[in-house]
C-alpha atoms as a PDB file:
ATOM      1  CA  UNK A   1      35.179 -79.043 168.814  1.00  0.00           C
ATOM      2  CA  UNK A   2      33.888 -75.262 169.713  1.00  0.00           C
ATOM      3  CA  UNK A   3      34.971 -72.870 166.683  1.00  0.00           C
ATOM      4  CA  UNK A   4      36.881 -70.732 169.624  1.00  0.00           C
ATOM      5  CA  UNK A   5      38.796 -73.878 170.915  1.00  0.00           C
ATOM      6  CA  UNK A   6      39.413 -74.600 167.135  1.00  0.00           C
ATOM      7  CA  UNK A   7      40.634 -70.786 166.417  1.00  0.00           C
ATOM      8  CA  UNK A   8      42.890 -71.143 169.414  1.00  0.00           C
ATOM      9  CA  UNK A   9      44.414 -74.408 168.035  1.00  0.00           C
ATOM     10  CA  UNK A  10      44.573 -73.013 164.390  1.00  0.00           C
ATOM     11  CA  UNK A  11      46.485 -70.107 165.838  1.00  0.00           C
ATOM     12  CA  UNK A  12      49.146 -72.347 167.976  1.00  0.00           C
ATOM     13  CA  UNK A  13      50.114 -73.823 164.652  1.00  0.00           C
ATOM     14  CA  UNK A  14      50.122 -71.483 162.499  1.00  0.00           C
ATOM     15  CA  UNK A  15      52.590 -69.118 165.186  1.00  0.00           C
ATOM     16  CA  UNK A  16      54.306 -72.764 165.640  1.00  0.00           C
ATOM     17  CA  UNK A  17      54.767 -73.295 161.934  1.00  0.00           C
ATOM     18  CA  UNK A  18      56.098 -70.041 161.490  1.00  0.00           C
ATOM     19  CA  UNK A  19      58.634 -70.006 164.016  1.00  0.00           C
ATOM     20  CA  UNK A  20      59.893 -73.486 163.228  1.00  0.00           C
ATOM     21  CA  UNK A  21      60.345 -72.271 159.666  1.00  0.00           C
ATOM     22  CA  UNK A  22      61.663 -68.975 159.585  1.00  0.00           C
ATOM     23  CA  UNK A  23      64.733 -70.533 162.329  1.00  0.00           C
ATOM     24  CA  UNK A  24      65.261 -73.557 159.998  1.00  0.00           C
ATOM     25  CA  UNK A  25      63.842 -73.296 156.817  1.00  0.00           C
ATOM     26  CA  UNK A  26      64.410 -71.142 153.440  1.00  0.00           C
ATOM     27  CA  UNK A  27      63.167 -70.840 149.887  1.00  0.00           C
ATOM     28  CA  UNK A  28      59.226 -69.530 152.246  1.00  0.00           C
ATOM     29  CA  UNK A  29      56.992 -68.401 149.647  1.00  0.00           C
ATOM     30  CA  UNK A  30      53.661 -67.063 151.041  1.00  0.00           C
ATOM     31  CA  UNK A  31      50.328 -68.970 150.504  1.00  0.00           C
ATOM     32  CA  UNK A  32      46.699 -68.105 151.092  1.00  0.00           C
ATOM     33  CA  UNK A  33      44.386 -70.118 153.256  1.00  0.00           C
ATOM     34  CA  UNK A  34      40.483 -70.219 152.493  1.00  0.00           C
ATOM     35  CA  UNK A  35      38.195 -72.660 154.394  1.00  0.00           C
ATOM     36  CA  UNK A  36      35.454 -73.160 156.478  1.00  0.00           C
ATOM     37  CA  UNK A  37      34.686 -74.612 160.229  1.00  0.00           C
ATOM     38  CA  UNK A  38      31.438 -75.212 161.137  1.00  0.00           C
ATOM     39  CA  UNK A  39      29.668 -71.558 160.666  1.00  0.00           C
ATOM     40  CA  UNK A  40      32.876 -69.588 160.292  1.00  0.00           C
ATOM     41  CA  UNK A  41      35.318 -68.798 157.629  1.00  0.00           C
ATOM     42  CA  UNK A  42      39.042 -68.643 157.511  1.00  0.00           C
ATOM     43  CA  UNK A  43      41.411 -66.730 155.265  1.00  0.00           C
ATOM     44  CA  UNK A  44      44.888 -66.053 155.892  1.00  0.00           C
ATOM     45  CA  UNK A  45      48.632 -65.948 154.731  1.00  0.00           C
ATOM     46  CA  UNK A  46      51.202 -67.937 155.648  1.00  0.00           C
ATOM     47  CA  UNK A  47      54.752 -67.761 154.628  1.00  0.00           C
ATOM     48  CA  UNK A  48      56.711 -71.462 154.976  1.00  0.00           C
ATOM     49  CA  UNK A  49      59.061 -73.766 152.794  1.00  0.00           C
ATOM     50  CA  UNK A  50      56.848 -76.077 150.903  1.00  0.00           C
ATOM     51  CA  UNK A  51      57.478 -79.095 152.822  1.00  0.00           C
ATOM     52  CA  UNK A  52      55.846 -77.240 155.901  1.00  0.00           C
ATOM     53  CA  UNK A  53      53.343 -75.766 153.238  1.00  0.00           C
ATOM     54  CA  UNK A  54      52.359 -79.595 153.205  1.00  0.00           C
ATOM     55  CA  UNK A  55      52.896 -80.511 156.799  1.00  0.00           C
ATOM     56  CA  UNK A  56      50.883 -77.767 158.091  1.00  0.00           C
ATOM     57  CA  UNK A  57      48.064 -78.486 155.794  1.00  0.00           C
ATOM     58  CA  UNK A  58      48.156 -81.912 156.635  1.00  0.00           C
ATOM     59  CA  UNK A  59      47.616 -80.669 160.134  1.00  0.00           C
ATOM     60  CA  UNK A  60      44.973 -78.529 159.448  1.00  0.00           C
ATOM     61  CA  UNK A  61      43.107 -81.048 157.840  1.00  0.00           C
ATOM     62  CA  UNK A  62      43.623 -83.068 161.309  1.00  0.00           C
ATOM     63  CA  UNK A  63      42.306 -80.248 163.076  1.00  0.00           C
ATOM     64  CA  UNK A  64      39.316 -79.425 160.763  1.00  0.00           C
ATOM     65  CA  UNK A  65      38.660 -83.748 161.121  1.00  0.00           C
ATOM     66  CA  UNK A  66      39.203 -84.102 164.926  1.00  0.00           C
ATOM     67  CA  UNK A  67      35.835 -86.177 166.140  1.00  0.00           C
ATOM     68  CA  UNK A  68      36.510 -85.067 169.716  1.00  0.00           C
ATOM     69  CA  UNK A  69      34.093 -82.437 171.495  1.00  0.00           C
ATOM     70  CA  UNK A  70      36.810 -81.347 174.144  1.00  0.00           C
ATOM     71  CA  UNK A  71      40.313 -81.958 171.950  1.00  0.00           C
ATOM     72  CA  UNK A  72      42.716 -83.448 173.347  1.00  0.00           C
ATOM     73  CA  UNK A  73      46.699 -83.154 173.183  1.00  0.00           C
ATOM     74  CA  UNK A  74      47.878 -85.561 170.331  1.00  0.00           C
ATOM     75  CA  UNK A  75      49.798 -87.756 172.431  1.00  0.00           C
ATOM     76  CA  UNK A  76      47.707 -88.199 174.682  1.00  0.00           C
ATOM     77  CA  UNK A  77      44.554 -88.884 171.594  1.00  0.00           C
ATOM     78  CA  UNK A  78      42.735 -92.011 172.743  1.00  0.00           C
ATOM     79  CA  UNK A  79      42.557 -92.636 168.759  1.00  0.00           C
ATOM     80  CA  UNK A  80      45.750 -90.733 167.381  1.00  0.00           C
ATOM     81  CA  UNK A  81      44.903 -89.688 163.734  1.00  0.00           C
ATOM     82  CA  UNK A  82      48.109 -88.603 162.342  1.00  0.00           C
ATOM     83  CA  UNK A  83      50.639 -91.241 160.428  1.00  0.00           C
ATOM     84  CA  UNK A  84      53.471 -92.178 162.326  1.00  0.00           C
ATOM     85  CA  UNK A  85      56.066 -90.667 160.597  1.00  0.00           C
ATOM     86  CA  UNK A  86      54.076 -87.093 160.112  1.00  0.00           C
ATOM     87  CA  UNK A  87      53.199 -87.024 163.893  1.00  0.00           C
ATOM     88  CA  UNK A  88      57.036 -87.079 164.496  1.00  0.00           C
ATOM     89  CA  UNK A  89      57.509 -84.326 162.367  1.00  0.00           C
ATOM     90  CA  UNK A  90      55.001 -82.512 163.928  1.00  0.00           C
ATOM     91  CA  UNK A  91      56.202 -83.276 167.691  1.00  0.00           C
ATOM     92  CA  UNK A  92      59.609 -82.220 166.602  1.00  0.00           C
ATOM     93  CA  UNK A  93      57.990 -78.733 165.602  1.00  0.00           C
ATOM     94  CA  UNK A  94      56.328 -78.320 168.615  1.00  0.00           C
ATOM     95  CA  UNK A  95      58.477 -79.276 170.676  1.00  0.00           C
ATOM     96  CA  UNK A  96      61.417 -76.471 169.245  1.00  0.00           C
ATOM     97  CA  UNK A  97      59.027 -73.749 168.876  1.00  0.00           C
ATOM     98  CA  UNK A  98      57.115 -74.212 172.299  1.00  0.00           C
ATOM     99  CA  UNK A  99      60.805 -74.254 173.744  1.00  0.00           C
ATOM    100  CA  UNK A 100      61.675 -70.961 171.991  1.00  0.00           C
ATOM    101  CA  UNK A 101      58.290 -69.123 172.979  1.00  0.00           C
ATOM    102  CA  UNK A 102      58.929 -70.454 176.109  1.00  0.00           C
ATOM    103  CA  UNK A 103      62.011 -68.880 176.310  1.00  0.00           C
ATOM    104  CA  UNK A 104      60.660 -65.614 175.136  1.00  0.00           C
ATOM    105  CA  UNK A 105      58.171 -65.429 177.384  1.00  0.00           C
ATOM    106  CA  UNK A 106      60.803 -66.067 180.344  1.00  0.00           C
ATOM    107  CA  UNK A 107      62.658 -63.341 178.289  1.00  0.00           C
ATOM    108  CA  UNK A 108      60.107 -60.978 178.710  1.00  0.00           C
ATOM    109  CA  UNK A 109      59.084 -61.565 182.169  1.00  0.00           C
ATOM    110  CA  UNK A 110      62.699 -60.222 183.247  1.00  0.00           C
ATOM    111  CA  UNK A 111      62.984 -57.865 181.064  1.00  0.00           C
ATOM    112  CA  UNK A 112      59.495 -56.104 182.663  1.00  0.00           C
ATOM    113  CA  UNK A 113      60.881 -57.082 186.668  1.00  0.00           C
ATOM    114  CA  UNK A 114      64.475 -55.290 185.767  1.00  0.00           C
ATOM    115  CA  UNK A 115      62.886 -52.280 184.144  1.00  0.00           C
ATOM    116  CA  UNK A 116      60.449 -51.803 187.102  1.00  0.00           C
ATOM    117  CA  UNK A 117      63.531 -52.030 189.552  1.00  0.00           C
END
């Protein structure tokens, strides 16, 4: 995978972690991220509960592992990597915080056409 593809990715989970955990989640404590892809480096915070602490860094480990060239969307992985019971985890993430940036994205669209009107 292209370190920009694999930026992009790292940055949908970490904004899908976050959201996930701030709406359901307490006891966050913030942890620091080191590690390399390929020719760059990565360091960043991240506040989450400590079972996402381990979920997303079982996911980043994924990511940082993923054989493919072009990724693909995990369910749709010819060879699916993650265990069964994690990948429903994560799907159950994704799926709540895509729906709420969804929604503030719709959010935001109206708000811009009623202020312009």
């Amino acid at each position: 995978m292209k370190i920009n593809q694999f930026e992009k990715e790292l940055n949908t989970l970490k904004k899908f972690f976050h959201i996930y955990c701030n709406d359901k989640h307490q006891n966050q404590y913030s942890k620091e991220y080191v590690f390399s892809y390929k020719d760059k480096h990565f360091k960043f915070n991240i506040s989450l509960c400590q079972e996402c602490h381990f979920l997303f860094n079982y996911a980043l480990s994924k990511l940082k592992e993923c054989p493919h060239e072009e990724k693909p969307k995990c369910r749709k992985c010819p060879n699916p990597c993650y265990e069964s019971h994690l990948y429903k985890q994560m799907a159950k993430i994704m799926r709540y915080s895509g729906m709420k940036l969804g929604l503030t994205k719709a959010a935001k669209k109206l708000k811009k056409f009623f202020k312009k009107n």
